[in-house]
Protein backbone atom coordinates (compact mmCIF):
# COMPACT_ATOMS: atom_id res chain seq x y z
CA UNK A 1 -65.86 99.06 -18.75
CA UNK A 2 -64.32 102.10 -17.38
CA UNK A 3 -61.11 102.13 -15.03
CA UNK A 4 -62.17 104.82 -11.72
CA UNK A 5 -59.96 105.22 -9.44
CA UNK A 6 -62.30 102.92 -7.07
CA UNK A 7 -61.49 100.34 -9.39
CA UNK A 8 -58.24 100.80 -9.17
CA UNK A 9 -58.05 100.94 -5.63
CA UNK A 10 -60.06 97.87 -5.02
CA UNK A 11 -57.96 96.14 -7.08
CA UNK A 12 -54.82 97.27 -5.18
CA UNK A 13 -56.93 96.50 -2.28
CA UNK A 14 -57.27 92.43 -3.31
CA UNK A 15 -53.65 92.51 -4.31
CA UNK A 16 -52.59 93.23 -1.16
CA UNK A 17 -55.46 91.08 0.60
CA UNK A 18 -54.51 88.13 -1.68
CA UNK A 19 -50.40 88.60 -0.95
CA UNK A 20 -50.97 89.27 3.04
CA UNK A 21 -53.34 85.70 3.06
CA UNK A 22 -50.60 83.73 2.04
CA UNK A 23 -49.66 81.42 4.52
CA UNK A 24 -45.90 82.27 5.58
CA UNK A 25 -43.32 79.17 5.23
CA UNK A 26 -43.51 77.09 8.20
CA UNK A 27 -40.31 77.37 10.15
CA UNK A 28 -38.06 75.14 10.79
CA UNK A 29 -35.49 76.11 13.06
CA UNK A 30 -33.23 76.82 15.04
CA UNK A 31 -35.69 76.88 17.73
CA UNK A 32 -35.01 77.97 21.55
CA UNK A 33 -36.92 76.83 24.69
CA UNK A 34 -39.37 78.37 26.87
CA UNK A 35 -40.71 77.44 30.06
CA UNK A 36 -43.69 78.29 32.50
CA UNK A 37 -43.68 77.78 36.03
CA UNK A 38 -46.09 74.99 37.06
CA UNK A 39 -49.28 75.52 38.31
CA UNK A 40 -49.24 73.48 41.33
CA UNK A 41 -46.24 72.54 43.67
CA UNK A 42 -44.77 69.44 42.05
CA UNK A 43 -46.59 69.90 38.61
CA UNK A 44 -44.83 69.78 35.20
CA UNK A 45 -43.39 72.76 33.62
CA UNK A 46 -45.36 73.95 29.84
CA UNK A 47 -42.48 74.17 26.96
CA UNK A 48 -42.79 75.97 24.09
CA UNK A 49 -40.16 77.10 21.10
CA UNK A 50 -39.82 79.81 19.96
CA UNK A 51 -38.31 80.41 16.00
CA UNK A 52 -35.09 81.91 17.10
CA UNK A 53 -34.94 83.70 13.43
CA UNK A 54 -37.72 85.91 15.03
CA UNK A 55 -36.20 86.48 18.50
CA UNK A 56 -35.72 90.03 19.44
CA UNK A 57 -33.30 91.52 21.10
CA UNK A 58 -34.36 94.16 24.21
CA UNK A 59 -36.36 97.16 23.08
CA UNK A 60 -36.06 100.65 23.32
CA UNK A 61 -39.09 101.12 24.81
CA UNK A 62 -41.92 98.15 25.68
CA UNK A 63 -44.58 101.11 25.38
CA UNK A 64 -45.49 100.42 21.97
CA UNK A 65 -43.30 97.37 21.13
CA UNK A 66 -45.47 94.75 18.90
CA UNK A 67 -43.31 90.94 18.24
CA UNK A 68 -44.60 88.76 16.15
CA UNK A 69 -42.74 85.67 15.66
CA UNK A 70 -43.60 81.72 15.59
CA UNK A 71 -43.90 79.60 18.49
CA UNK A 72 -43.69 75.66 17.93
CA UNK A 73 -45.37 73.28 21.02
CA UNK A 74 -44.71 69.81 20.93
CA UNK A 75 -46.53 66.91 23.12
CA UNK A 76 -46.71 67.84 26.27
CA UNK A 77 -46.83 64.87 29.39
CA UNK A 78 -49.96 66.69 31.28
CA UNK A 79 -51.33 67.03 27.72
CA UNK A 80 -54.83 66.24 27.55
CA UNK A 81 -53.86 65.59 23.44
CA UNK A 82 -52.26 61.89 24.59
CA UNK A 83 -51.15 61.82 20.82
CA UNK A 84 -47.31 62.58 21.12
CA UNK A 85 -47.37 63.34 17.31
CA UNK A 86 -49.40 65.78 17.50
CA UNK A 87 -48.06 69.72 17.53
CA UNK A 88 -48.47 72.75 16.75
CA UNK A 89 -46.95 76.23 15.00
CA UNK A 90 -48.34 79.22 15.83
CA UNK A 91 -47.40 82.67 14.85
CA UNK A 92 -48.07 85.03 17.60
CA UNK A 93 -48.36 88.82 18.16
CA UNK A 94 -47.54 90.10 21.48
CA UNK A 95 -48.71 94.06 22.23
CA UNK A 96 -46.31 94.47 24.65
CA UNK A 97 -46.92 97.61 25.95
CA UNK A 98 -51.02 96.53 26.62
CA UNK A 99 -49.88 93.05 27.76
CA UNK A 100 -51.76 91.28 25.37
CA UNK A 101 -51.49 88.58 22.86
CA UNK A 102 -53.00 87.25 20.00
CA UNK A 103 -52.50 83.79 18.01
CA UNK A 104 -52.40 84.85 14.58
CA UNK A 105 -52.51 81.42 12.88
CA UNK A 106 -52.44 77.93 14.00
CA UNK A 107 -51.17 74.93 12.19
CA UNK A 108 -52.20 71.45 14.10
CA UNK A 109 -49.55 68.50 12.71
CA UNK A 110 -50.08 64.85 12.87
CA UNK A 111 -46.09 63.91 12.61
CA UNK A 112 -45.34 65.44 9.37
CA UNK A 113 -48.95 66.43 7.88
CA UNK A 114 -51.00 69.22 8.31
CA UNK A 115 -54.21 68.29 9.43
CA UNK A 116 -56.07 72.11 10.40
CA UNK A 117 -55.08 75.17 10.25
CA UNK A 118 -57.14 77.58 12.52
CA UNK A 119 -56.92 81.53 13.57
CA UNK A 120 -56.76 84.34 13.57
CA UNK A 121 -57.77 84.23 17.25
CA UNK A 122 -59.11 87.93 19.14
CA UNK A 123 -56.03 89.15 21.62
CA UNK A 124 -56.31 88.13 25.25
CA UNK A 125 -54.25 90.09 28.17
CA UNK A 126 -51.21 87.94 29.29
CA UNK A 127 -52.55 85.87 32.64
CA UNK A 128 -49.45 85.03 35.33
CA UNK A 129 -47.56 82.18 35.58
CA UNK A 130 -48.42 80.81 31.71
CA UNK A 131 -46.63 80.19 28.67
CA UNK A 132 -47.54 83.64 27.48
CA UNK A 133 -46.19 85.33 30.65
CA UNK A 134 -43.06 83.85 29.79
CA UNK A 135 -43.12 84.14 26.40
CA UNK A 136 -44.03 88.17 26.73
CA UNK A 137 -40.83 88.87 28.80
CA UNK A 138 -38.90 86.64 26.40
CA UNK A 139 -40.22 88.47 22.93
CA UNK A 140 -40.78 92.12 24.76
CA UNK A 141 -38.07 92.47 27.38
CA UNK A 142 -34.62 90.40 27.00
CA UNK A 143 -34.71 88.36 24.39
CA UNK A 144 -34.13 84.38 24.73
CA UNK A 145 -31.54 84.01 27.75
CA UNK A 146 -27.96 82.87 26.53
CA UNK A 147 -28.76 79.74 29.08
CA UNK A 148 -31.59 79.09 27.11
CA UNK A 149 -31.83 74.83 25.61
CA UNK A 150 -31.54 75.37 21.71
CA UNK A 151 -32.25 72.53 18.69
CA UNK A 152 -31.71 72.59 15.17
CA UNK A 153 -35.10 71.51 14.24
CA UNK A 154 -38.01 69.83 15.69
CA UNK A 155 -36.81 66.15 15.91
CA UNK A 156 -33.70 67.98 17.90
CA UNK A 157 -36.48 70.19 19.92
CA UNK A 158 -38.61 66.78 20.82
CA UNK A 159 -35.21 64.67 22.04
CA UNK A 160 -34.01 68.21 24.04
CA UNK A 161 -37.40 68.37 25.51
CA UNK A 162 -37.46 64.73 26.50
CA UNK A 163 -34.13 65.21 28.09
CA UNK A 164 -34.94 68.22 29.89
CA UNK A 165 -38.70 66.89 31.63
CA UNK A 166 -36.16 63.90 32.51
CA UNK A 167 -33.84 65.83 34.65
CA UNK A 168 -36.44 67.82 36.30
CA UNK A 169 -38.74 65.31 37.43
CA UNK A 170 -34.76 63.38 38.11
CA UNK A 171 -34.27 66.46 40.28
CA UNK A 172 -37.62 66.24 42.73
């Protein structure tokens, strides 16, 4: 067999294609909270984490910004999943100049085993008042506010997230 060029640069190819498909560590903290606003007047908030060893600070310039980073959700009391062990990591890439986002992966969890992993997902634009709309002016404008609820890991994210949906249905 003879070594072309084409060869060799389908073989650099598959390199690549093989070191790119492996799936990235799962992360495992620290972790800092995000909300949403409700939907309705008197609804629950949506929380999700986001890995705060991919947190960006503010950009130059949102026009062509891209973030990827990881986003952890745990069970969520409006859930339609009732499980509460189920969650999920997802590693995201927000466009943040087009306003749109894209789940790159998805791992689903049943307590500590992974039971799917799904994605990638095609990019969507960034709809109002949802986790994403939050999440893009978290990863693409400021960064994670200072105020921000932090954990550890996800058994400290699950107890701060209890805590928190306790004080703010406490607070109505």
């Amino acid at each position: 067999m003879r070594i072309t060029p084409a060869i060799i640069a389908t073989a650099a190819m598959l390199v690549a294609w093989a070191s790119n498909a492996q799936p990235a560590e799962d992360p495992t903290g620290p972790w800092a909270m995000m909300l949403s606003v409700p939907y309705d007047p008197g609804g629950q908030p949506v929380i999700g984490w986001i890995s705060e060893n991919d947190a960006p600070g503010p950009p130059e310039s949102e026009e062509h910004y891209i973030n990827e980073h990881w986003e952890m959700m745990l069970h969520q009391p409006a859930s339609m999943d009732s499980d509460p062990e189920r969650w999920t990591l997802r590693r995201m890439r927000y466009v943040c100049g087009d306003s749109t986002v894209a789940v790159l992966e998805t791992r689903t969890f049943q307590g500590e085993t992974l039971v799917e992993t799904t994605g990638p997902e095609s990019s969507s634009g960034i709809i109002p008042h949802t986790l994403a709309a939050f999440t893009i002016n978290a990863v693409c404008r400021n960064g994670i506010a200072d105020a921000a609820p932090r954990a550890a890991d996800r058994a400290a994210a699950t107890a701060e997230q209890v805590a928190f949906l306790e004080r703010w249905n406490g607070s109505r």
